[in-house]
PDB file of N, CA and C in Angstrom:
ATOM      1  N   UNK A   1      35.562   0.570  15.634  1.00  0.00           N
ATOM      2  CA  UNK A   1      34.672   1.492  16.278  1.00  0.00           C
ATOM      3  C   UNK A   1      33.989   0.745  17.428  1.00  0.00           C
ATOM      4  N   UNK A   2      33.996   1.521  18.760  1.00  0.00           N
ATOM      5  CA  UNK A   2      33.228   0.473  20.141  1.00  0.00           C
ATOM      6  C   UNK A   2      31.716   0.886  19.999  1.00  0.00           C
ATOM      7  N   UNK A   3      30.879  -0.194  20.251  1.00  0.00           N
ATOM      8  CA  UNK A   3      29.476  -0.074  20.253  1.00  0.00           C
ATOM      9  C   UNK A   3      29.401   0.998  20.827  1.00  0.00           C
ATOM     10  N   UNK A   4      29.656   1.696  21.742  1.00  0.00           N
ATOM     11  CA  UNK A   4      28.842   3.164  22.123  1.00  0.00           C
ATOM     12  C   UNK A   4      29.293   3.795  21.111  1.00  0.00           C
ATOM     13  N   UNK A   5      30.128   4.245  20.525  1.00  0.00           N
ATOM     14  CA  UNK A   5      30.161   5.387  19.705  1.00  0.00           C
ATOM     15  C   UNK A   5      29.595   5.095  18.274  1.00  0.00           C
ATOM     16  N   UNK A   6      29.513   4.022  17.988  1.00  0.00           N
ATOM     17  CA  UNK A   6      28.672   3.972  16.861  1.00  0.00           C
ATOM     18  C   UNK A   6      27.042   4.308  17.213  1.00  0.00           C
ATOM     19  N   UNK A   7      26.715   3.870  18.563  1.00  0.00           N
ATOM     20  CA  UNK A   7      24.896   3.845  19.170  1.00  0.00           C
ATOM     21  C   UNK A   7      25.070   5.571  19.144  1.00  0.00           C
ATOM     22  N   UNK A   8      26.419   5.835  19.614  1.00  0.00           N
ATOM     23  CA  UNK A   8      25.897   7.600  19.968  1.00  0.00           C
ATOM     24  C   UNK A   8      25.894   8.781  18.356  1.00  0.00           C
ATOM     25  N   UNK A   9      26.832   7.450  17.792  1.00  0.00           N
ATOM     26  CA  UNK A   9      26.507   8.616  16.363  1.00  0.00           C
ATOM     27  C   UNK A   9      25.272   8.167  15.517  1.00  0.00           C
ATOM     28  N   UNK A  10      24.839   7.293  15.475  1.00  0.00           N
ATOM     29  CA  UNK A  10      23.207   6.869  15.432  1.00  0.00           C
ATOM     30  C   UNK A  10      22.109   7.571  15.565  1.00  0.00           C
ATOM     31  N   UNK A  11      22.546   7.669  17.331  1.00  0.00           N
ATOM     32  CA  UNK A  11      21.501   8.881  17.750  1.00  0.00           C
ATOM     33  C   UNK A  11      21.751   9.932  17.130  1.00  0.00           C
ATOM     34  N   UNK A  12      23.150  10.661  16.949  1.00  0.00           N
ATOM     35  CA  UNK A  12      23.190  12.221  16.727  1.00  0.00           C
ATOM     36  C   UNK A  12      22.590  12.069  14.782  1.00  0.00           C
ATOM     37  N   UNK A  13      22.769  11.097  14.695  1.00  0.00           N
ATOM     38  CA  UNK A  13      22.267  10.992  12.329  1.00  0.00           C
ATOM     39  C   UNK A  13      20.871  11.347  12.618  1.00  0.00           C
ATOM     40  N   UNK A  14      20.481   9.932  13.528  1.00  0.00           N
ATOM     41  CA  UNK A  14      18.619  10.067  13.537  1.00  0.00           C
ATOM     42  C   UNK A  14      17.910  11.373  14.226  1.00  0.00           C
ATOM     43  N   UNK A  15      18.615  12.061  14.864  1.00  0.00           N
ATOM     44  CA  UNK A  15      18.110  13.555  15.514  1.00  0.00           C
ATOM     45  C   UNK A  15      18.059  14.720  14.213  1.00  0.00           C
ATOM     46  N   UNK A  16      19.479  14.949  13.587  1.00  0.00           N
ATOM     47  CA  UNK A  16      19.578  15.904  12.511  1.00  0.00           C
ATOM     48  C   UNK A  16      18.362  15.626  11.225  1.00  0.00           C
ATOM     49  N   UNK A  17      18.668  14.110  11.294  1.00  0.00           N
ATOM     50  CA  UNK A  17      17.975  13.956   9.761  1.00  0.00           C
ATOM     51  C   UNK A  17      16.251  13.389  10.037  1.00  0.00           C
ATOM     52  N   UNK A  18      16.225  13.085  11.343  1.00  0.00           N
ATOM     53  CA  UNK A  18      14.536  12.519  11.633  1.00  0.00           C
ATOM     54  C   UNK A  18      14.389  11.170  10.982  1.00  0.00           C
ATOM     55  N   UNK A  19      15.094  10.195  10.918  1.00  0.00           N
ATOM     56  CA  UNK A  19      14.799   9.167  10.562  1.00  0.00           C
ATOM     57  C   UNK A  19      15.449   7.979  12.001  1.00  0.00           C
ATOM     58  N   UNK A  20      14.459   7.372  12.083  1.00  0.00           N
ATOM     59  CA  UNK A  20      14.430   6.516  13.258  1.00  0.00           C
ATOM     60  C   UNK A  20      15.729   5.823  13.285  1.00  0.00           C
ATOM     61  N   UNK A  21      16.053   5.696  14.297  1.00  0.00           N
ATOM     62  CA  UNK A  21      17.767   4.324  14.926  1.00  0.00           C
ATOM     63  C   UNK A  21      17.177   3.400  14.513  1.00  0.00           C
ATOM     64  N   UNK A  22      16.318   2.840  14.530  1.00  0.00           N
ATOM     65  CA  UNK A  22      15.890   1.318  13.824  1.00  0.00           C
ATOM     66  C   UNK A  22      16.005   1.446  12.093  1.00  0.00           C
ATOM     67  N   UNK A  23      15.374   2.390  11.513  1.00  0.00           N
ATOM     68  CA  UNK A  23      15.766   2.754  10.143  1.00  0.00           C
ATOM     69  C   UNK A  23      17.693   2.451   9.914  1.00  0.00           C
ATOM     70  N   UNK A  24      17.986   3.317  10.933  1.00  0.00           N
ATOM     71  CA  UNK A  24      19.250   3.756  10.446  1.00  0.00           C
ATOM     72  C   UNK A  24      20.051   2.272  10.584  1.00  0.00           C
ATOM     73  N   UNK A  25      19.539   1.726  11.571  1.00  0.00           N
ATOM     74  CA  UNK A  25      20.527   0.402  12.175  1.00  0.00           C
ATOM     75  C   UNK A  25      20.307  -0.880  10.834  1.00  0.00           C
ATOM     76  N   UNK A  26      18.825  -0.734  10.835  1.00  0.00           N
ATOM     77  CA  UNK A  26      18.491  -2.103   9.229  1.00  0.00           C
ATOM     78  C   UNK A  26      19.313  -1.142   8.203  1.00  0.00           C
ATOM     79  N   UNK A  27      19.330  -0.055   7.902  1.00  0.00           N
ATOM     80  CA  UNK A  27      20.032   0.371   6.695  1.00  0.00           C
ATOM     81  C   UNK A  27      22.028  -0.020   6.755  1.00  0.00           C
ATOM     82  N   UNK A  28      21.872   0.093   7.866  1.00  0.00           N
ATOM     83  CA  UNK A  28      24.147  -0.769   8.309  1.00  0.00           C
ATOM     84  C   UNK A  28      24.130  -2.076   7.801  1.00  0.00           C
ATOM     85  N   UNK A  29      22.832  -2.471   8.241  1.00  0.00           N
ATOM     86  CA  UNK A  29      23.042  -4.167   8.296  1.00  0.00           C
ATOM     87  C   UNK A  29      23.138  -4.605   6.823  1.00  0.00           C
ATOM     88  N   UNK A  30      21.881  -4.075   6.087  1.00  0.00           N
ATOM     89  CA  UNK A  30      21.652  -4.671   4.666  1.00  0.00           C
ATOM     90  C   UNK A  30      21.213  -3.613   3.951  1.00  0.00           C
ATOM     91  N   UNK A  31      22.234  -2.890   3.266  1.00  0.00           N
ATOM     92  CA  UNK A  31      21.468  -0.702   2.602  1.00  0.00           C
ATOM     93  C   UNK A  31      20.897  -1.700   1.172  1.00  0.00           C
ATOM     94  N   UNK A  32      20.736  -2.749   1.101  1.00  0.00           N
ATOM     95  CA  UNK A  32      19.828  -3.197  -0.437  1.00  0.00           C
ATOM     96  C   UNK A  32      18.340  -3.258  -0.050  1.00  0.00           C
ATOM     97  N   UNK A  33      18.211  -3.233   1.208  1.00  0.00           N
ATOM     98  CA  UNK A  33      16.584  -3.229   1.053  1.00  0.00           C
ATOM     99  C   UNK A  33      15.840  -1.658   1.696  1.00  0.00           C
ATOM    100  N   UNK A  34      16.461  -0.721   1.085  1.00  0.00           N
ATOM    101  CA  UNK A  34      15.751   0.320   0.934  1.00  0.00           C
ATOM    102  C   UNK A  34      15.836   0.857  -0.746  1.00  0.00           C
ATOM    103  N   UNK A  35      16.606  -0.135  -1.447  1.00  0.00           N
ATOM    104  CA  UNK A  35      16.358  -0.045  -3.101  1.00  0.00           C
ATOM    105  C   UNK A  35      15.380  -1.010  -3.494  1.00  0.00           C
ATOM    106  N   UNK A  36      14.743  -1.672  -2.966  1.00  0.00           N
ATOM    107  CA  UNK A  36      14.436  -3.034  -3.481  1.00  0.00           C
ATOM    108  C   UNK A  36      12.932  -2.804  -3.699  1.00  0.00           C
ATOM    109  N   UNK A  37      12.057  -2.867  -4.509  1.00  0.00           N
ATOM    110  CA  UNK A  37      10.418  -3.254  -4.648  1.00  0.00           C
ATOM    111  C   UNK A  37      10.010  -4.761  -5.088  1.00  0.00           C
ATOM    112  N   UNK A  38       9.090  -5.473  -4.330  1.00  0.00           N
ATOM    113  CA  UNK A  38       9.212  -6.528  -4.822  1.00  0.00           C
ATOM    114  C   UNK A  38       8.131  -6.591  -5.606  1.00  0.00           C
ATOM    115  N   UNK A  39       7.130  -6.023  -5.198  1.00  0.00           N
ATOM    116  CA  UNK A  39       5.934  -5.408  -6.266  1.00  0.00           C
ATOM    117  C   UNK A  39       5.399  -4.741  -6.777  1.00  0.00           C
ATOM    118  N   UNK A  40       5.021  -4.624  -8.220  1.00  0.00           N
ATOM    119  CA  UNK A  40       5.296  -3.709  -9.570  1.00  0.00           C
ATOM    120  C   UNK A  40       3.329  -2.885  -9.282  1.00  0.00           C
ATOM    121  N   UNK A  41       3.348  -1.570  -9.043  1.00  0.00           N
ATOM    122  CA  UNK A  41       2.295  -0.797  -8.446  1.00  0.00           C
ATOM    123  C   UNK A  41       1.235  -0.972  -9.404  1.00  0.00           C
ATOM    124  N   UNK A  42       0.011  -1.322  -8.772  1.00  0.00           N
ATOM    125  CA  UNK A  42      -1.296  -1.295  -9.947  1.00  0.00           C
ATOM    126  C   UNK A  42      -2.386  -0.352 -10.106  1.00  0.00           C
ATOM    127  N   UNK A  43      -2.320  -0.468 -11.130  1.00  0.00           N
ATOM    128  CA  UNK A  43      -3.669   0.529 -11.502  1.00  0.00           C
ATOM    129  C   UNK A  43      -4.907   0.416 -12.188  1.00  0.00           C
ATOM    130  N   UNK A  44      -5.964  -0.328 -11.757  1.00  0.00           N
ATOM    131  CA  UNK A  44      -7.004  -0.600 -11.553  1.00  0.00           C
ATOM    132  C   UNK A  44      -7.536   0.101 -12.406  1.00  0.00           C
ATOM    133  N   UNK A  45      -8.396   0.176 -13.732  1.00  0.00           N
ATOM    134  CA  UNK A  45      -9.328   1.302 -14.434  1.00  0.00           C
ATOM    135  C   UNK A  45     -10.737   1.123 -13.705  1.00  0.00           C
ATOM    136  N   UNK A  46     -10.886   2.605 -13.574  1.00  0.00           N
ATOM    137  CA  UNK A  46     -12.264   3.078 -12.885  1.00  0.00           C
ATOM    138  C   UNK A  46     -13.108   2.997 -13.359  1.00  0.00           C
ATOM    139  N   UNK A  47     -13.569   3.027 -14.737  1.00  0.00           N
ATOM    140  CA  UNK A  47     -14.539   2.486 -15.625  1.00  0.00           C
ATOM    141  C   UNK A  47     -15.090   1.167 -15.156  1.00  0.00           C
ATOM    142  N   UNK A  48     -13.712   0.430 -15.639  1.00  0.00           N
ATOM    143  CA  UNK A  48     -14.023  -1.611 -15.223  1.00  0.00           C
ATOM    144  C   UNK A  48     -14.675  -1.978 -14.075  1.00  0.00           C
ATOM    145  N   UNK A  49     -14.053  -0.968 -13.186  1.00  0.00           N
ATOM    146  CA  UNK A  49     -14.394  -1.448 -11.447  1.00  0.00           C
ATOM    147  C   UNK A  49     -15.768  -0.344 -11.244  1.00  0.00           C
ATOM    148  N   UNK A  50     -16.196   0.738 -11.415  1.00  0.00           N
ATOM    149  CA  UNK A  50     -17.775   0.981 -11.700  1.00  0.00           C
ATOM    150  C   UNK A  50     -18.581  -0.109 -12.220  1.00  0.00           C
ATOM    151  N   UNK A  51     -18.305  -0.111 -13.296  1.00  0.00           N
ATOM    152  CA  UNK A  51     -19.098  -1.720 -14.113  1.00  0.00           C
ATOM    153  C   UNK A  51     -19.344  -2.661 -13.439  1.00  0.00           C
ATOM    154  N   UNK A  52     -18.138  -3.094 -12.815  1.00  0.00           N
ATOM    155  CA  UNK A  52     -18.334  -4.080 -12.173  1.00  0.00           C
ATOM    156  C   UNK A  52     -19.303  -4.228 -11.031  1.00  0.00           C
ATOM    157  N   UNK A  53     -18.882  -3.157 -10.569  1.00  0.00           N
ATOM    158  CA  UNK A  53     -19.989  -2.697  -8.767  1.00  0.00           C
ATOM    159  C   UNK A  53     -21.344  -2.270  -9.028  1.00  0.00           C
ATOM    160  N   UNK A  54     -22.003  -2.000 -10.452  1.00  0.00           N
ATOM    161  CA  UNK A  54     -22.875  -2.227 -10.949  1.00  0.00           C
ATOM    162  C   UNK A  54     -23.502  -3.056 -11.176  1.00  0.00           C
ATOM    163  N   UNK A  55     -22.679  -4.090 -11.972  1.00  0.00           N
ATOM    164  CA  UNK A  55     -23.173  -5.266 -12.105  1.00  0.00           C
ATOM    165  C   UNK A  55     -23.984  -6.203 -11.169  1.00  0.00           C
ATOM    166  N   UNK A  56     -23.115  -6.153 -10.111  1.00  0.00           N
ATOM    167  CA  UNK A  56     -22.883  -7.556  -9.481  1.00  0.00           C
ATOM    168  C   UNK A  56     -22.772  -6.562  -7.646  1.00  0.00           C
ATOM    169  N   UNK A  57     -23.781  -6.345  -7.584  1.00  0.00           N
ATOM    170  CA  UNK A  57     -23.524  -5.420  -6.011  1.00  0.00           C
ATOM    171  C   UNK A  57     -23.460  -5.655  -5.122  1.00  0.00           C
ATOM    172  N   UNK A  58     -23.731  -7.304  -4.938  1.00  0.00           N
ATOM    173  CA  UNK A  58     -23.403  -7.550  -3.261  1.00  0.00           C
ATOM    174  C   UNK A  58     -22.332  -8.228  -3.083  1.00  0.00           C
ATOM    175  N   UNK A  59     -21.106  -8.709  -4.309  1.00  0.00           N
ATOM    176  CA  UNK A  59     -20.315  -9.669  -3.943  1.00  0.00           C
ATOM    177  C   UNK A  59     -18.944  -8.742  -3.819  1.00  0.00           C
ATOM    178  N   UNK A  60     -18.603  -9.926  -3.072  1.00  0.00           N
ATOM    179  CA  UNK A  60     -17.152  -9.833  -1.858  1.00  0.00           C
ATOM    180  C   UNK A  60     -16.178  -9.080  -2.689  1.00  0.00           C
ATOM    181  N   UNK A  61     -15.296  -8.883  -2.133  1.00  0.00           N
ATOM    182  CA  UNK A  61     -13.395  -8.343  -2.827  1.00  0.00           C
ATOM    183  C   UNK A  61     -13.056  -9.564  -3.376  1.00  0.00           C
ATOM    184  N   UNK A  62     -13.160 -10.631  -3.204  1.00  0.00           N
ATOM    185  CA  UNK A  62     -12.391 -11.936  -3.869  1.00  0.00           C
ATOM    186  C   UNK A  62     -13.153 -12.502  -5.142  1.00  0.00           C
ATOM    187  N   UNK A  63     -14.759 -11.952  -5.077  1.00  0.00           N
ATOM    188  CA  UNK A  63     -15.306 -12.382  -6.208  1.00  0.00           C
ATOM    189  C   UNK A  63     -15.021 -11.244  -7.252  1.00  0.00           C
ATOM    190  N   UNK A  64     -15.081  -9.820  -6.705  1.00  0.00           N
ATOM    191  CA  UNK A  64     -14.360  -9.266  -7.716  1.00  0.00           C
ATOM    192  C   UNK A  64     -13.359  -9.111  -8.021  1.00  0.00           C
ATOM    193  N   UNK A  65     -11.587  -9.632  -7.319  1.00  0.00           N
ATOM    194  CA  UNK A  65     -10.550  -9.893  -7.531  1.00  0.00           C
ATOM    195  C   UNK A  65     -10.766 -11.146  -8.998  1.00  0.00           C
ATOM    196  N   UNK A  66     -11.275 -11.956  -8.751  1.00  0.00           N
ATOM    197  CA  UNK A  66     -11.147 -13.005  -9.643  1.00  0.00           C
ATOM    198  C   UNK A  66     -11.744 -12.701 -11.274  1.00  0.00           C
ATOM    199  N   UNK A  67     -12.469 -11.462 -11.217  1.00  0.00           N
ATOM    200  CA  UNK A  67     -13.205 -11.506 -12.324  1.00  0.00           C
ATOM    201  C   UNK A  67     -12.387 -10.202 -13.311  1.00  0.00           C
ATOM    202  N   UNK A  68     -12.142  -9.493 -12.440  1.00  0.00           N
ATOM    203  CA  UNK A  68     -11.118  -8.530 -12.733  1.00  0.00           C
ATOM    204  C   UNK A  68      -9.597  -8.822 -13.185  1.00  0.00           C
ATOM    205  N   UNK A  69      -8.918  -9.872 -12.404  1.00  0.00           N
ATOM    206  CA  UNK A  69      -7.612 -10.316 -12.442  1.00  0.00           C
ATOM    207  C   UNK A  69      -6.596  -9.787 -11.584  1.00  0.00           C
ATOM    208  N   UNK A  70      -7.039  -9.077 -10.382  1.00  0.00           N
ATOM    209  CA  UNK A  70      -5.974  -8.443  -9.437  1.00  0.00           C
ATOM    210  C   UNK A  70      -6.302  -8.632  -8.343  1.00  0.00           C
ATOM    211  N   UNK A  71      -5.320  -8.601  -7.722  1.00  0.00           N
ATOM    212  CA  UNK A  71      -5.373  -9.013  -6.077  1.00  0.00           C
ATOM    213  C   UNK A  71      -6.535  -8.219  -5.154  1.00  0.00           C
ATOM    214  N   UNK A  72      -6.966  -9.036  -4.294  1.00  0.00           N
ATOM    215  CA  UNK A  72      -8.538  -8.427  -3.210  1.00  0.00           C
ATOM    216  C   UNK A  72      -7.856  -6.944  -2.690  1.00  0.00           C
ATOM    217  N   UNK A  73      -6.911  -6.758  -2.058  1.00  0.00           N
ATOM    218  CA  UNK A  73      -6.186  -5.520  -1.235  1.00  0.00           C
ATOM    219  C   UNK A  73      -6.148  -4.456  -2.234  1.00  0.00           C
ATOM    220  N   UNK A  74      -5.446  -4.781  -3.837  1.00  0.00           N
ATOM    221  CA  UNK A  74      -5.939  -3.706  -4.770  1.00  0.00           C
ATOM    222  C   UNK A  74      -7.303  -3.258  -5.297  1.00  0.00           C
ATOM    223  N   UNK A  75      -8.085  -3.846  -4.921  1.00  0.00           N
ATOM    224  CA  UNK A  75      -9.562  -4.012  -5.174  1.00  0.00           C
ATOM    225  C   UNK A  75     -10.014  -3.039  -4.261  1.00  0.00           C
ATOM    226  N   UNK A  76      -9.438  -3.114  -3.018  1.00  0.00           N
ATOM    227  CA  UNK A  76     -10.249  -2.487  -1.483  1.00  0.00           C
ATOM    228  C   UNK A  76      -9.415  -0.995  -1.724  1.00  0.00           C
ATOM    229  N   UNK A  77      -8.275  -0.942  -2.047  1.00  0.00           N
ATOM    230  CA  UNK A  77      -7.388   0.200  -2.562  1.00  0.00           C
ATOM    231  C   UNK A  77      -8.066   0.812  -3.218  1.00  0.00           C
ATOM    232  N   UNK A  78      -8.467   0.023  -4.474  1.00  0.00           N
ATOM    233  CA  UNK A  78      -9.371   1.171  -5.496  1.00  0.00           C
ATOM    234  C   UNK A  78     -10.419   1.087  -5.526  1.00  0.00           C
ATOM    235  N   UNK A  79     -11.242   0.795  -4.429  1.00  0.00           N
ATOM    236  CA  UNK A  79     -12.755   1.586  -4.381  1.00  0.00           C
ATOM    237  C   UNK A  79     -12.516   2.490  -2.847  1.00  0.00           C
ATOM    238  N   UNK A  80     -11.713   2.110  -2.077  1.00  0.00           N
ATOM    239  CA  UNK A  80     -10.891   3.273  -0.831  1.00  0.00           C
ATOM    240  C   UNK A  80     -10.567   4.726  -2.008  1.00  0.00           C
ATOM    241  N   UNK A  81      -9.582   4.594  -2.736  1.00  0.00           N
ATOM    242  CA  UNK A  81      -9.557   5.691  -3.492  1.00  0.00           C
ATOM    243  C   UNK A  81     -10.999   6.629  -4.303  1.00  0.00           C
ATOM    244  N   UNK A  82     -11.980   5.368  -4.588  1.00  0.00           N
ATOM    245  CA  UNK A  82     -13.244   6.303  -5.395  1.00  0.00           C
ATOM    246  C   UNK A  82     -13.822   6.637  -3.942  1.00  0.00           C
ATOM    247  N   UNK A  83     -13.513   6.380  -2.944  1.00  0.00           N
ATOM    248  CA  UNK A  83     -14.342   6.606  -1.703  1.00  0.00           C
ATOM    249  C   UNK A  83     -15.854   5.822  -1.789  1.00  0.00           C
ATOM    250  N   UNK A  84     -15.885   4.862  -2.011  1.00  0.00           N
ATOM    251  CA  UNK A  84     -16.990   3.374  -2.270  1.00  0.00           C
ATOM    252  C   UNK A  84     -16.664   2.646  -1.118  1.00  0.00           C
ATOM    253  N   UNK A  85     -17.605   2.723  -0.017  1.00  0.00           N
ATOM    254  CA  UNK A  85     -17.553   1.496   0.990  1.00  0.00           C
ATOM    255  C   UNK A  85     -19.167   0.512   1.018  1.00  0.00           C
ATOM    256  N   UNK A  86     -18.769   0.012   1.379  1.00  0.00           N
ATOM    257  CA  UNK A  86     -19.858  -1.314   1.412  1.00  0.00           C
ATOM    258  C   UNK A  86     -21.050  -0.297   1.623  1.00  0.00           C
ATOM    259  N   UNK A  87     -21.431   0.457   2.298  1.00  0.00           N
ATOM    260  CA  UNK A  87     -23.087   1.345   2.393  1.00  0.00           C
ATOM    261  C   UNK A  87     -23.546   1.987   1.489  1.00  0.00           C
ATOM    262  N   UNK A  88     -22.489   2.570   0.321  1.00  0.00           N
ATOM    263  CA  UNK A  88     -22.278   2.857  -0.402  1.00  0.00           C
ATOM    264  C   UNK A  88     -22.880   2.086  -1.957  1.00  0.00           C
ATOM    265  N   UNK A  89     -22.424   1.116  -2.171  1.00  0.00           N
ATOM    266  CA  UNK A  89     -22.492   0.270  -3.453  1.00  0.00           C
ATOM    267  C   UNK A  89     -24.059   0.446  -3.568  1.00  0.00           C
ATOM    268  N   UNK A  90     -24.744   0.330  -3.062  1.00  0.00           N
ATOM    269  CA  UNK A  90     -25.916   0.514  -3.389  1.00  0.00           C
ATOM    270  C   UNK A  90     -26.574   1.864  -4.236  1.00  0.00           C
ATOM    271  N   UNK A  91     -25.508   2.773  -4.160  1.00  0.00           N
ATOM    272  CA  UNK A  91     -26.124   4.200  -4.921  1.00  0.00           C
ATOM    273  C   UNK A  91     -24.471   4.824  -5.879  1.00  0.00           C
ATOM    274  N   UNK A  92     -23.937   3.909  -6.410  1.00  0.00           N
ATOM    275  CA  UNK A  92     -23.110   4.066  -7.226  1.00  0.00           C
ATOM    276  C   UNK A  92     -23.494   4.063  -8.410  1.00  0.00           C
ATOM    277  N   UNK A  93     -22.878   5.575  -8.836  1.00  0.00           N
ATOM    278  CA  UNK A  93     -23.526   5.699 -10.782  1.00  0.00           C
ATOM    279  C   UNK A  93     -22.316   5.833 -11.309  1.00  0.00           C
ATOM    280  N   UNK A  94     -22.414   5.799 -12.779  1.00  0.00           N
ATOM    281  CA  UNK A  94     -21.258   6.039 -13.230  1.00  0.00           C
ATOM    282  C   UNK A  94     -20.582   7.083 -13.929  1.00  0.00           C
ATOM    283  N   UNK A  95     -19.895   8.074 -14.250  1.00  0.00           N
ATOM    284  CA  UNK A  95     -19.024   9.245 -14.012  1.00  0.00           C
ATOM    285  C   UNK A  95     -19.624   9.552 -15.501  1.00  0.00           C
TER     286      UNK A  95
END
């Protein structure tokens, strides 16, 4: 197959189906990394992490990553999800 007609049937996949030529082109090269997860999804209990933001109200994502046992980004994830931002912690009750 000559590079244009593979670039032009590219274009005509990514038009019908809406998925980008860059999608489509990494999926030719290597189709295992649209099966692949390398990390297993967490779920944080809302109880623990209230408690916690109770407890202890002015400290960082990393002091409560460490006390909790999960990574700072899942931490910021699940108080993003209770809708809890830093102006916030100060008038958090619990459910």
């Amino acid at each position: 197959m000559s590079k244009i007609s593979k670039i032009s049937k590219i274009s005509k996949i990514s038009k019908i189906s809406k998925i980008s030529k860059g999608t489509l082109q990494r999926w030719l090269i290597d189709p295992s990394i649209q099966t692949t997860r390398v990390k297993a999804p967490t779920n944080i209990p809302n109880e623990a992490l209230l408690k916690d933001i109770n407890q202890y109200l002015d400290d960082y994502l990393y002091e409560r990553s460490r006390r909790l046992n999960y990574n700072k980004s899942d931490i910021g994830y699940a108080l993003k999800k209770l809708n809890i931002y830093q102006k916030d912690i100060c008038y958090v009750t619990m459910p």
